[in-house]
Protein backbone atom coordinates (compact mmCIF):
# COMPACT_ATOMS: atom_id res chain seq x y z
CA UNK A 1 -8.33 -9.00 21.60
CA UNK A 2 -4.37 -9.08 20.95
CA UNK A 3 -3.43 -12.68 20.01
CA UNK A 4 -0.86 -15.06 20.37
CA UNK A 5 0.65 -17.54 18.15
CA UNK A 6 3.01 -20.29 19.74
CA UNK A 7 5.12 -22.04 17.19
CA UNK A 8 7.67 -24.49 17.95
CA UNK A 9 11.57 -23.29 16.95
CA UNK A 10 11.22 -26.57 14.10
CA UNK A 11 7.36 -24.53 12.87
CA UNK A 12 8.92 -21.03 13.16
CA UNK A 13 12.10 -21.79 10.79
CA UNK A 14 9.85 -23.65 8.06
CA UNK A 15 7.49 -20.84 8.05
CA UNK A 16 10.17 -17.51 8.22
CA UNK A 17 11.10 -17.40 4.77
CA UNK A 18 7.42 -17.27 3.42
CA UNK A 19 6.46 -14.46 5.81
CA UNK A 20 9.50 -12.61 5.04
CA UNK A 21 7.60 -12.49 1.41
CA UNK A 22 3.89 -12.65 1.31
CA UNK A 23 4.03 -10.97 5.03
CA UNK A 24 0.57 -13.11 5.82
CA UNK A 25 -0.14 -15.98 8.19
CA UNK A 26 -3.15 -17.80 8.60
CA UNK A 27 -3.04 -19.69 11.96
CA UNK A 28 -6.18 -22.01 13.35
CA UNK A 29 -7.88 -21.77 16.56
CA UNK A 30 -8.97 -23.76 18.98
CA UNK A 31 -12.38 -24.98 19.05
CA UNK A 32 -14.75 -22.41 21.38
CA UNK A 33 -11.61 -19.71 21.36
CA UNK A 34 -13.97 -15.87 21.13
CA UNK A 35 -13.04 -13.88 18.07
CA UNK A 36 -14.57 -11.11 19.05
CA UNK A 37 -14.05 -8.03 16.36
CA UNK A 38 -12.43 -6.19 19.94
CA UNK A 39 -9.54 -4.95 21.21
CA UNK A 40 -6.04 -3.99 19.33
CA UNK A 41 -6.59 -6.94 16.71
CA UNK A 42 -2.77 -7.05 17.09
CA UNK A 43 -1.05 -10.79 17.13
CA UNK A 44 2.14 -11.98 18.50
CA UNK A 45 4.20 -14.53 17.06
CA UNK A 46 5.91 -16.87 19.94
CA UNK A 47 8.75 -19.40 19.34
CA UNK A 48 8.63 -22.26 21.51
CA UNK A 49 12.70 -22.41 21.47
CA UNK A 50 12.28 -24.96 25.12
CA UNK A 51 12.59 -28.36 23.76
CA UNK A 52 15.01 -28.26 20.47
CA UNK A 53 16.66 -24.67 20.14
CA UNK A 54 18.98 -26.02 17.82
CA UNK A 55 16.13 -26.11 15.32
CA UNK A 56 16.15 -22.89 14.96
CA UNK A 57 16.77 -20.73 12.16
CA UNK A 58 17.06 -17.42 13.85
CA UNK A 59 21.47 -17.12 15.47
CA UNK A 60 20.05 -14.31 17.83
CA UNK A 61 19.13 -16.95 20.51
CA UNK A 62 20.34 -20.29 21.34
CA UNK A 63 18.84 -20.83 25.18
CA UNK A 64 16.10 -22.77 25.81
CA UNK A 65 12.89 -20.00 26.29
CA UNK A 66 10.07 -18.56 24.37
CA UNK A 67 10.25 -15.76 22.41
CA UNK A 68 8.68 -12.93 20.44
CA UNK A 69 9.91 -12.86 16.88
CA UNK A 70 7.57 -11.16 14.79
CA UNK A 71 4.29 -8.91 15.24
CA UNK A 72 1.31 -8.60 13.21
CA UNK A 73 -2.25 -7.44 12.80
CA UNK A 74 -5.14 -9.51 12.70
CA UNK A 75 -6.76 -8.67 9.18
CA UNK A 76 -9.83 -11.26 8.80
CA UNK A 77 -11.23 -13.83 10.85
CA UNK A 78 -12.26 -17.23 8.62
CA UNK A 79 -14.86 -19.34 9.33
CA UNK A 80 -13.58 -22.91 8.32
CA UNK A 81 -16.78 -25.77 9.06
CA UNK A 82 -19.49 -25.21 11.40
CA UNK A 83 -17.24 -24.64 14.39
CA UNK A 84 -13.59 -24.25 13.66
CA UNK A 85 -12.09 -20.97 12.82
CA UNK A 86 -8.54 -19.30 11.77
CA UNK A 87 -7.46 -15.95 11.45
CA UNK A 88 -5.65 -14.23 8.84
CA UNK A 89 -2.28 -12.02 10.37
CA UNK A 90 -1.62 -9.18 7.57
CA UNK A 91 0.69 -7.91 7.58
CA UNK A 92 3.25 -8.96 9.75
CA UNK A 93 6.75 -7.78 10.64
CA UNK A 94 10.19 -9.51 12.23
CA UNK A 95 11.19 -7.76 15.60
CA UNK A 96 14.17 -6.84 15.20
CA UNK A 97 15.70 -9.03 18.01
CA UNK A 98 13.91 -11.79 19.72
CA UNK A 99 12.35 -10.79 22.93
CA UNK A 100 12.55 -13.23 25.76
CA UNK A 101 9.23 -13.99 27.56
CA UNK A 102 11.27 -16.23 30.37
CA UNK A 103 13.85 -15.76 32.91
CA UNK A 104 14.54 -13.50 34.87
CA UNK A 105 15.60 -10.97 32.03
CA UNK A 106 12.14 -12.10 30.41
CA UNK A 107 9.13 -9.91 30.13
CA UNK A 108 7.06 -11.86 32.20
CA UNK A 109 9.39 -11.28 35.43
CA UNK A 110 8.11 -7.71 34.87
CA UNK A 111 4.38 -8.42 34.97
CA UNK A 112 2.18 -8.54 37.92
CA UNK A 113 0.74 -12.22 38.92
CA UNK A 114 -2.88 -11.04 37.54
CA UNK A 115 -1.35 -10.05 34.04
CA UNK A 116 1.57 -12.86 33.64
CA UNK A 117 -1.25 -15.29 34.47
CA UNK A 118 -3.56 -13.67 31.35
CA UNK A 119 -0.01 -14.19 29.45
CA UNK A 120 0.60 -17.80 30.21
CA UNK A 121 -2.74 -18.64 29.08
CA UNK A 122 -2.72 -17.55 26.41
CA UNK A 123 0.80 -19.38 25.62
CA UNK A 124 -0.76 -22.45 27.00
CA UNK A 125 -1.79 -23.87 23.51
CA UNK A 126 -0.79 -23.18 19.51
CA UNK A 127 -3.05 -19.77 19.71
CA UNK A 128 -5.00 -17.60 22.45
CA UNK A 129 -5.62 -14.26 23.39
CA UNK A 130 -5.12 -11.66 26.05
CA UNK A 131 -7.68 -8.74 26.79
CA UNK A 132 -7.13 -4.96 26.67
CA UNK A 133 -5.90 -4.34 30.56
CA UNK A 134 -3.64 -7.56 30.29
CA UNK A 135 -2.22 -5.65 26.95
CA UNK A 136 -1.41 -2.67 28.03
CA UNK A 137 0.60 -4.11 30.80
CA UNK A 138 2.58 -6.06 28.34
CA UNK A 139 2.86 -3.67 26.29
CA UNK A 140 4.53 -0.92 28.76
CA UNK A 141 6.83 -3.90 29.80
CA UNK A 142 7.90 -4.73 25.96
CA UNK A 143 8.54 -0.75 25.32
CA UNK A 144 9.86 -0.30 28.15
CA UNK A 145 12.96 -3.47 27.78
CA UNK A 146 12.52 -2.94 23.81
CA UNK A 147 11.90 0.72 22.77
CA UNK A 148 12.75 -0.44 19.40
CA UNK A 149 9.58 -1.81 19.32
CA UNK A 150 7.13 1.00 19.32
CA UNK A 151 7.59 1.72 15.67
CA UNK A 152 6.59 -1.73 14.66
CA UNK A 153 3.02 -1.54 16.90
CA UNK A 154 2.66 1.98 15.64
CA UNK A 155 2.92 0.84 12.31
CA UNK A 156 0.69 -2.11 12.61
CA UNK A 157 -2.00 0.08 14.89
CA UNK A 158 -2.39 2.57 12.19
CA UNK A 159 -2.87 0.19 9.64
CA UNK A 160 -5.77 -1.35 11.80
CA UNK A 161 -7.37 1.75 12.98
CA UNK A 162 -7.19 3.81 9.19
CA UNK A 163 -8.68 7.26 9.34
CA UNK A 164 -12.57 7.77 8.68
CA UNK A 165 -12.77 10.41 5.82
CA UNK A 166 -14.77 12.94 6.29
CA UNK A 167 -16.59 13.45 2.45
CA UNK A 168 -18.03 17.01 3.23
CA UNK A 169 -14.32 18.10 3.53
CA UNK A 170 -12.22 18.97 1.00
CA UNK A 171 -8.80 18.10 2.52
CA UNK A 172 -9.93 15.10 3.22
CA UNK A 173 -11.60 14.42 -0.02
CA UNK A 174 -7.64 15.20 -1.76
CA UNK A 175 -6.37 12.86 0.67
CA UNK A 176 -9.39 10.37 0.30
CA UNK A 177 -8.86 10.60 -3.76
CA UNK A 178 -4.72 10.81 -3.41
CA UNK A 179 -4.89 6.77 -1.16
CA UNK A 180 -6.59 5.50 -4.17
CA UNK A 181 -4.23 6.95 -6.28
CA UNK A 182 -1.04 5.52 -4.32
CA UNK A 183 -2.73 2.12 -3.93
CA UNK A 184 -3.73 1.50 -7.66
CA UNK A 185 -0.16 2.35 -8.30
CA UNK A 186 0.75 -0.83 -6.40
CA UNK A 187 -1.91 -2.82 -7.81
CA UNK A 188 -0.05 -2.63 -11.21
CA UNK A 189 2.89 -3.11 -10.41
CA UNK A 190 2.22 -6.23 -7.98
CA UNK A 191 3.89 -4.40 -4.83
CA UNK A 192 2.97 -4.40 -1.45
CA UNK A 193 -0.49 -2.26 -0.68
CA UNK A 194 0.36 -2.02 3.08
CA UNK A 195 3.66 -0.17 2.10
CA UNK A 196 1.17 2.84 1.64
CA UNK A 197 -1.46 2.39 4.15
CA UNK A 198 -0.42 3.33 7.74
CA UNK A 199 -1.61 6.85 7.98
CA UNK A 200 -2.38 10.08 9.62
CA UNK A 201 -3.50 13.27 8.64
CA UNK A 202 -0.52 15.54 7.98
CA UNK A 203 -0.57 18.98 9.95
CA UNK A 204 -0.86 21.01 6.69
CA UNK A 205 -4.53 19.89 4.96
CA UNK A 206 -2.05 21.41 1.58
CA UNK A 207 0.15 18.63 2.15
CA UNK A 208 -0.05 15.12 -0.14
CA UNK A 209 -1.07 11.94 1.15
CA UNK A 210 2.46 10.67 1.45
CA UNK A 211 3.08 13.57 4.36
CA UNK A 212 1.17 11.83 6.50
CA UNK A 213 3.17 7.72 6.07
CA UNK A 214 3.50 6.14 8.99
CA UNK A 215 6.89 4.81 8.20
CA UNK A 216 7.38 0.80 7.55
CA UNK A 217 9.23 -0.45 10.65
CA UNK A 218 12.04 -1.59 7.92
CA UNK A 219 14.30 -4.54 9.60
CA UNK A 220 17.96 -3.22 9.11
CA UNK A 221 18.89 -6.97 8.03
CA UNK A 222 16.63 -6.68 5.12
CA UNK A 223 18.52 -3.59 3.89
CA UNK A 224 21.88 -4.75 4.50
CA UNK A 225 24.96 -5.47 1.98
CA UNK A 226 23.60 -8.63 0.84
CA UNK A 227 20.10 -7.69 -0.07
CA UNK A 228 21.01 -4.36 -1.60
CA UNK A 229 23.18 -5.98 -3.79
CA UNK A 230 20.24 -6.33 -5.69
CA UNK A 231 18.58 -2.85 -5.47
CA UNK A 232 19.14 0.64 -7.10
CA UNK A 233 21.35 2.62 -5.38
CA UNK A 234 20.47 5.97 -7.25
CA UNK A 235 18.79 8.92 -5.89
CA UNK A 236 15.22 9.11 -6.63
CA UNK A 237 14.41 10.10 -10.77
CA UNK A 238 12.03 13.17 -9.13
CA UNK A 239 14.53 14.37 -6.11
CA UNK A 240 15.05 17.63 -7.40
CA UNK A 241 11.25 18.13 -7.24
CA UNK A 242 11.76 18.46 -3.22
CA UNK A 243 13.80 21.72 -3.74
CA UNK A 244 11.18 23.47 -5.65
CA UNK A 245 9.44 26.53 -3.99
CA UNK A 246 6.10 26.37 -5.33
CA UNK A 247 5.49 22.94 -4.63
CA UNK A 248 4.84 20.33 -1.91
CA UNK A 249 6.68 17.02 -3.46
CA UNK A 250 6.78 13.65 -1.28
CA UNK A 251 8.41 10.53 -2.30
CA UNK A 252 8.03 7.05 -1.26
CA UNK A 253 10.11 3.97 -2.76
CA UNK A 254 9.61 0.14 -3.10
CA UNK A 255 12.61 -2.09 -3.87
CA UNK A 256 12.76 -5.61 -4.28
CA UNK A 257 15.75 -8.16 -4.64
CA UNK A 258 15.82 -8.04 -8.36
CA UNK A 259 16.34 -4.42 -8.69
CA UNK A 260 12.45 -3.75 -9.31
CA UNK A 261 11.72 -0.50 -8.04
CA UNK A 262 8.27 1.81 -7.90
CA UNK A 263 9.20 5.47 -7.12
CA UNK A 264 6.07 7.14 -5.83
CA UNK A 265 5.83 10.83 -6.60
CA UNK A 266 3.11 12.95 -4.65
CA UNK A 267 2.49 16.64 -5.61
CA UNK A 268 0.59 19.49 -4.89
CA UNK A 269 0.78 23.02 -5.87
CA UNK A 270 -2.34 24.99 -5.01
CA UNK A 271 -4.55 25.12 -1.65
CA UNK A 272 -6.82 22.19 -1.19
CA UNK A 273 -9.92 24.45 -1.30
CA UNK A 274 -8.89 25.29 -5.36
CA UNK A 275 -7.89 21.82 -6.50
CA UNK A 276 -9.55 20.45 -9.81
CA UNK A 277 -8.75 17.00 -8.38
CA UNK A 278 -6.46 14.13 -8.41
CA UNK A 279 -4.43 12.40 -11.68
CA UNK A 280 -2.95 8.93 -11.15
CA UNK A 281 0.04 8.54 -13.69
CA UNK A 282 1.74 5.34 -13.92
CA UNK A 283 4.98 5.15 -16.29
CA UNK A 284 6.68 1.81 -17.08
CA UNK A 285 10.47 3.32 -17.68
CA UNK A 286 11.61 0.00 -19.56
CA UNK A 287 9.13 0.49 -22.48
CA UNK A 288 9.04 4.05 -22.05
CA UNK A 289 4.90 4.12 -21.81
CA UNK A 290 2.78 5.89 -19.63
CA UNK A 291 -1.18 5.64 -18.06
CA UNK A 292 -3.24 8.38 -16.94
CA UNK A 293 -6.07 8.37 -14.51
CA UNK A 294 -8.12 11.33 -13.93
CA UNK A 295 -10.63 10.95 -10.62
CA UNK A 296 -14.01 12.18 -10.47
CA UNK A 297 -16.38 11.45 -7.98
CA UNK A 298 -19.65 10.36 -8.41
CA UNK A 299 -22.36 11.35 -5.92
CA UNK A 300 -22.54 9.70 -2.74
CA UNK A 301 -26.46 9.37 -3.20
CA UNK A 302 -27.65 9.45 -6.43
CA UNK A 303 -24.20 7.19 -8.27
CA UNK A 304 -24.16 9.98 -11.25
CA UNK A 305 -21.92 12.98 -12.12
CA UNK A 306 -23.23 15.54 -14.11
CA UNK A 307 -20.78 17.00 -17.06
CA UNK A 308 -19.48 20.78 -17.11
CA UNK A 309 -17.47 22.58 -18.87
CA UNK A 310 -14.88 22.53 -16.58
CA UNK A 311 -14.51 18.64 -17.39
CA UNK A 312 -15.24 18.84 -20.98
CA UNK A 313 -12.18 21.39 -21.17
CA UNK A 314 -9.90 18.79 -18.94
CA UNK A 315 -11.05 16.14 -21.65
CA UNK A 316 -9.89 18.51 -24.13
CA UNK A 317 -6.23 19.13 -22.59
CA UNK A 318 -5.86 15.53 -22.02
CA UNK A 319 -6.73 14.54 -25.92
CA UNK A 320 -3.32 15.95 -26.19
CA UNK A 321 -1.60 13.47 -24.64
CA UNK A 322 -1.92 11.26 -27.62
CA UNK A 323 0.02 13.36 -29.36
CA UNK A 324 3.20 12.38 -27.03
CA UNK A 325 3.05 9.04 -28.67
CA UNK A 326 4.76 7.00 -31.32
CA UNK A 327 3.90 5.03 -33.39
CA UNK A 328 4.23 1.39 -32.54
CA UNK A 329 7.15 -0.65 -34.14
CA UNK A 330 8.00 -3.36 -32.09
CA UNK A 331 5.75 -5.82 -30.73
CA UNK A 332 5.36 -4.80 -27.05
CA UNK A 333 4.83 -1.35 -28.21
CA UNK A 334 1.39 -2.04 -29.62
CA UNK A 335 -1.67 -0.98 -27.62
CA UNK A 336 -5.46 -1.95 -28.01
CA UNK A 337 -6.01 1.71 -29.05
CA UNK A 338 -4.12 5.19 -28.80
CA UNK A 339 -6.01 5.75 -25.30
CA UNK A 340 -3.53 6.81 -22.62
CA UNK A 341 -6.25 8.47 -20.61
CA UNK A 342 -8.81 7.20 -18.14
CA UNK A 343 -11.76 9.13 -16.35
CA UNK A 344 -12.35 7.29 -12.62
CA UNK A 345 -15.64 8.13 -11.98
CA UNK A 346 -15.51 6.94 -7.98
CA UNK A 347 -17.67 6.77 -5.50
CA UNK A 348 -17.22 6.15 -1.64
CA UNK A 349 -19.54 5.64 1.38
CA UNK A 350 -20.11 8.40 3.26
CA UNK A 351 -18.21 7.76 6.66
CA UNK A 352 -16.62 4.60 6.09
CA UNK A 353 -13.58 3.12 7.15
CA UNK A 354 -10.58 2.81 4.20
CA UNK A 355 -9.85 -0.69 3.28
CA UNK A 356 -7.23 -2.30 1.32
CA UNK A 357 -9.63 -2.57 -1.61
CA UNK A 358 -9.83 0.14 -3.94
CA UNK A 359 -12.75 2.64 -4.66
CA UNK A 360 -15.16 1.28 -6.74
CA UNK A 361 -16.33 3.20 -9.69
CA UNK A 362 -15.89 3.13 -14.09
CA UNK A 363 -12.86 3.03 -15.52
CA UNK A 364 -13.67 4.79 -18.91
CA UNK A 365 -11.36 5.47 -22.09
CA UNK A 366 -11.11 9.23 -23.08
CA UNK A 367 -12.39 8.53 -26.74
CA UNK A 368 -14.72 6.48 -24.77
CA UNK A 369 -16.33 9.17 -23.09
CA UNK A 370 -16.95 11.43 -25.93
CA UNK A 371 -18.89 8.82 -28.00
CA UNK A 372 -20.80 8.42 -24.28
CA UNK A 373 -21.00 12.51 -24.47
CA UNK A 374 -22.69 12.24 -28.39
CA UNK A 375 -25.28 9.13 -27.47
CA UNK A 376 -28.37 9.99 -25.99
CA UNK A 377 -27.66 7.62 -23.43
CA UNK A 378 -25.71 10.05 -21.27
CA UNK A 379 -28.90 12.93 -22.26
CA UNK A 380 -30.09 14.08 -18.92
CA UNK A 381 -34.35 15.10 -18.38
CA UNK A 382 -33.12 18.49 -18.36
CA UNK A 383 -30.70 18.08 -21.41
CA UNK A 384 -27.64 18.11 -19.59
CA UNK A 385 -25.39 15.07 -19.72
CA UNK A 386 -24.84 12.68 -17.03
CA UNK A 387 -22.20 9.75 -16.38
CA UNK A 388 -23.88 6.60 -14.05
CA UNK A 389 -23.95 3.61 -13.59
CA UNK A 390 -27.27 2.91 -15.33
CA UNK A 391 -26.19 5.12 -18.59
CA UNK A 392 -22.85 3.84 -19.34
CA UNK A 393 -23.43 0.26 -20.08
CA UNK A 394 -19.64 -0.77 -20.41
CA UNK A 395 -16.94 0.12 -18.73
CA UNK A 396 -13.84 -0.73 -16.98
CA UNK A 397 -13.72 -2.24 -13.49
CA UNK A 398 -10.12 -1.69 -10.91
CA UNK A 399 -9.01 -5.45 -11.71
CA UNK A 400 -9.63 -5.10 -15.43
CA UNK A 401 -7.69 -1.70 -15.67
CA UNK A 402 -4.57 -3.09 -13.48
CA UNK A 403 -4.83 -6.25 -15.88
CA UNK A 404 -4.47 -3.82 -18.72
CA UNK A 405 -2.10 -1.93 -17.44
CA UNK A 406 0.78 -4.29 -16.05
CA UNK A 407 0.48 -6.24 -19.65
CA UNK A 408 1.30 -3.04 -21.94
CA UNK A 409 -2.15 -3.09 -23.68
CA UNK A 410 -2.89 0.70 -22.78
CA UNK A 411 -0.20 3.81 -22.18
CA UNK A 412 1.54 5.86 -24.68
CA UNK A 413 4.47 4.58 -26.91
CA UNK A 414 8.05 5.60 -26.57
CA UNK A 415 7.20 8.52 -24.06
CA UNK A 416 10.64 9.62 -22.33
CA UNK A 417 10.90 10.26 -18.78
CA UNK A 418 11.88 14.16 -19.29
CA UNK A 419 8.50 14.12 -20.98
CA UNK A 420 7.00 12.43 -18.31
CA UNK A 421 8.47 15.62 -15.86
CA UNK A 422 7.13 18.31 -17.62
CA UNK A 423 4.10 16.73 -18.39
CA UNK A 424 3.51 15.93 -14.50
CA UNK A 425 4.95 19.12 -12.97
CA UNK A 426 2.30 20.76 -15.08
CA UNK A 427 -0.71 19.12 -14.11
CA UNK A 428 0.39 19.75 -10.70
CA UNK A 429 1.14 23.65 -11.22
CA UNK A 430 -2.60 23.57 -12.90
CA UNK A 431 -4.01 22.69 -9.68
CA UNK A 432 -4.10 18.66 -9.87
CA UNK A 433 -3.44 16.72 -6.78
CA UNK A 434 -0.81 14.46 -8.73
CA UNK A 435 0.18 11.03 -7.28
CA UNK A 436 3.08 9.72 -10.13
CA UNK A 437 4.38 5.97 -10.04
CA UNK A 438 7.63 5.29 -11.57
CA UNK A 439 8.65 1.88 -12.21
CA UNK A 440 12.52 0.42 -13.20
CA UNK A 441 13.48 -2.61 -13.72
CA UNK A 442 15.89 -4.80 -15.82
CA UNK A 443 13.20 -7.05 -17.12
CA UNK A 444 12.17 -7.14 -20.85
CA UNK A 445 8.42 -7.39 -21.84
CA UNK A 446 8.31 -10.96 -21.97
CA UNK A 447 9.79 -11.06 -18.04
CA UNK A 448 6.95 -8.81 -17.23
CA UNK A 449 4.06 -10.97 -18.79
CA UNK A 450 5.63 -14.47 -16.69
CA UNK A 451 5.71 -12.47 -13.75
CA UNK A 452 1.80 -10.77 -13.89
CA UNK A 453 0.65 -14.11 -14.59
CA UNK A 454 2.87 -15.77 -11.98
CA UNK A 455 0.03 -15.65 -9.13
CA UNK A 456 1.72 -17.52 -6.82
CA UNK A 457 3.20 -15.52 -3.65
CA UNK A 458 5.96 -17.14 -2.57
CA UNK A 459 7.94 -16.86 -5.41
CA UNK A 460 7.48 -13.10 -5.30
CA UNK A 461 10.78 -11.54 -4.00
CA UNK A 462 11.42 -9.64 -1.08
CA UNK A 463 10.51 -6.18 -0.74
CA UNK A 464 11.52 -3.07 0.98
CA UNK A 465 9.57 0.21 1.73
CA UNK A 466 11.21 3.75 2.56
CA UNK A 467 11.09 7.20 2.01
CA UNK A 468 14.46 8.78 1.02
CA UNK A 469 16.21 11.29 2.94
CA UNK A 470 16.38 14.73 1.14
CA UNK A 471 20.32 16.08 1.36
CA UNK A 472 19.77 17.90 4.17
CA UNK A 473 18.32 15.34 6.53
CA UNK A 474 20.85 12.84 5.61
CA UNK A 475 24.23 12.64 7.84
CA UNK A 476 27.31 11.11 7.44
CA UNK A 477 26.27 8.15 9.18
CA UNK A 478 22.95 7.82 7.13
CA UNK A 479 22.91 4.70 4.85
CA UNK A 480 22.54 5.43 1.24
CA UNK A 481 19.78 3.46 -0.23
């Protein structure tokens, strides 16, 4: 089904400066309405703008008409009572410029009887639906009067139809391993997940996750003068990395309006087929502190991964981190201990689809893992030792971890950012898949704690999602971000 939302122009200008923030919608439907799991699961946003176009918000259109203003994708579908039901629209995006459904400009006119009749139905009340042949006849008419649009559906398609992993492949397992990576990195630092999502496979399997970004359809009014007055202007901290011959650096950026910004660092330096796996590291540059997380992957089947010395010798190198650190002098430079390490020990389904949520599996402390390694409770039948679910009896879960993490109770102390390079480059240049999150911002430790425990969406700030232009792809006419 591809669904669409009427609004009147008084409902659409209430509700545009939410969406602009929390990018979600959740609309009701009318009683009997199918919500079949079918179709593009797309949903457009109509404003009624025929009785009272004054009342609107948007100064693109004035005349009396409906319009499409913003697109989305149909994420859940809520059961509210024994009959009613709503659906969820996340995320969503502003078209650039409201297109006209009416007149004889409109994209109706273009439709044949059959198809503009599916249309007005579905316009008829607050919410309906169209089926797939009606679609693809709009849809030809909207790219074909509004090119502009086909970045915005491709956007929302591919974050509706993700790639299906294929476990038994090792390209995909790096890419599989690199997502979680790029999406925990948001979960700490409260940003957008669906900035990372839209995805296909690049046409190198060497190539890091962020190759294969669809890109955000960013609206040019959300980048303009008055909202980058807020943001960083500076070139991203790890552009030089891009000019390097022996590796394969992409970067992705997130910006909101109070200069907060997450710089997204993906690297790889060997072919997939000799990677030793994936490191998420996650450094906060206004208290100079950093978090790493090394992936493992726990069999599909049996839940356990059975220690070798190739692990016990990574455990080894990364003991050394500790040694980076200071010691503590200020108050928001104390941790809960001198653990700056973490061992994911992941597991997913075999053939299943990628979801927002990430991979579940034990988040466990390095020092952790060696009193696990010493306690007969990791002692395999066979004497080996084994990490599960069953022998570990505590350990970390993803929302306790993020929770740690974005309130400065774990990382190093007073780490500096050319530490931070080295450190990085060489994980990378050891054969690591490395996926590195940097995040700036002008607030002070007690800013950050208000804001993590601020829960409340609409207060969040807006954000904006783009990967930088290297030197040579940018031309005089290319906006600096």
């Amino acid at each position: 089904m591809t669904y669409i939302v009427t609004l009147t122009s008084l409902q659409m200008a209430e509700n545009e400066g939410d969406w602009l923030i929390t990018e979600r919608f959740t609309k009701g439907l009318p009683t009997g309405l199918d919500t079949s799991d079918t179709g593009t699961r797309l949903a457009l946003l109509v404003c009624d703008n025929r009785a009272h176009p004054s009342n609107n918000s948007r100064r693109e259109f004035s005349e009396h008409g409906r319009f499409i203003t913003w697109i989305g994708s149909v994420q859940r579908f809520n059961t509210v009572g024994p009959v009613d039901s709503s659906i969820t629209i996340e995320p969503m995006r502003r078209c650039p410029k409201p297109v006209a459904l009416d007149g004889s400009d409109g994209i109706l006119a273009s439709l044949s009887s059959t198809h503009r009749a599916h249309v007005e139905q579905a316009l008829t009340g607050s919410a309906g639906h169209i089926g797939m042949r009606a679609w693809q006849a709009l849809q030809e008419a909207l790219l074909r009067n509004h090119p502009e649009l086909a970045r915005y559906i491709e956007w929302l398609l591919a974050n509706l139809n993700p790639v299906i992993f294929d476990v038994d492949d090792a390209a995909d397992r790096a890419w599989q391993e690199q997502r979680d990576a790029a999406q925990s990195l948001t979960r700490v630092t409260d940003f957008p997940h669906s900035a990372l999502s839209a995805w296909r496979r690049p046409d190198s399997r060497d190539a890091p996750y962020l190759a294969g970004l669809v890109p955000d359809p960013v609206e040019n009014s959300l980048i303009d003068h008055d909202v980058r007055a807020g943001l960083g202007s500076g070139a991203p901290l790890f552009d030089d990395w891009r000019g390097l011959i022996d590796v394969r650096c992409d970067i992705h950026v997130l910006e909101d309006t109070t200069g907060r910004r997450l710089e997204v660092v993906n690297v790889n330096a060997t072919p997939v087929e000799s990677r030793l796996g994936t490191d998420m590291i996650y450094y906060h540059h206004p208290t100079h502190s950093f978090v790493l997380v090394q992936y493992k992957r726990l069999g599909s089947r049996d839940k356990e991964y059975r220690v070798n010395k190739q692990l016990l010798d990574q455990m080894d190198r990364l003991e050394r981190v500790a040694e980076l650190s200071s010691k503590p002098v200020r108050p928001h430079e104390w941790r809960l201990s001198q653990d700056a390490c973490f061992l994911k020990f992941a597991h997913w389904r075999d053939g299943a689809v990628p979801t927002s949520e990430l991979a579940r599996g034990m988040y466990i402390p390095l020092s952790y893992a060696r009193v696990l390694l010493e306690d007969d409770c990791t002692l395999g039948s066979r004497g080996g030792r084994l990490f599960s679910y069953e022998r570990v009896g505590r350990y970390l879960v993803a929302s306790e971890f993020a929770e740690l993490v974005k309130l400065g109770l774990v990382g190093t102390v007073g780490t500096s950012v050319e530490q931070l390079r080295d450190f990085g480059l060489e994980r990378a240049r050891e054969g690591y898949s490395v996926v590195l999150g940097v995040e700036t911002s002008e607030e002070t430790p007690r800013d950050r704690s208000v804001r993590v425990r601020q829960r409340t969406a609409k207060k969040r700030p807006k954000v904006i999602s783009y990967s930088p232009q290297t030197p040579q792809q940018q031309s005089p006419d290319t906006p600096s971000f």
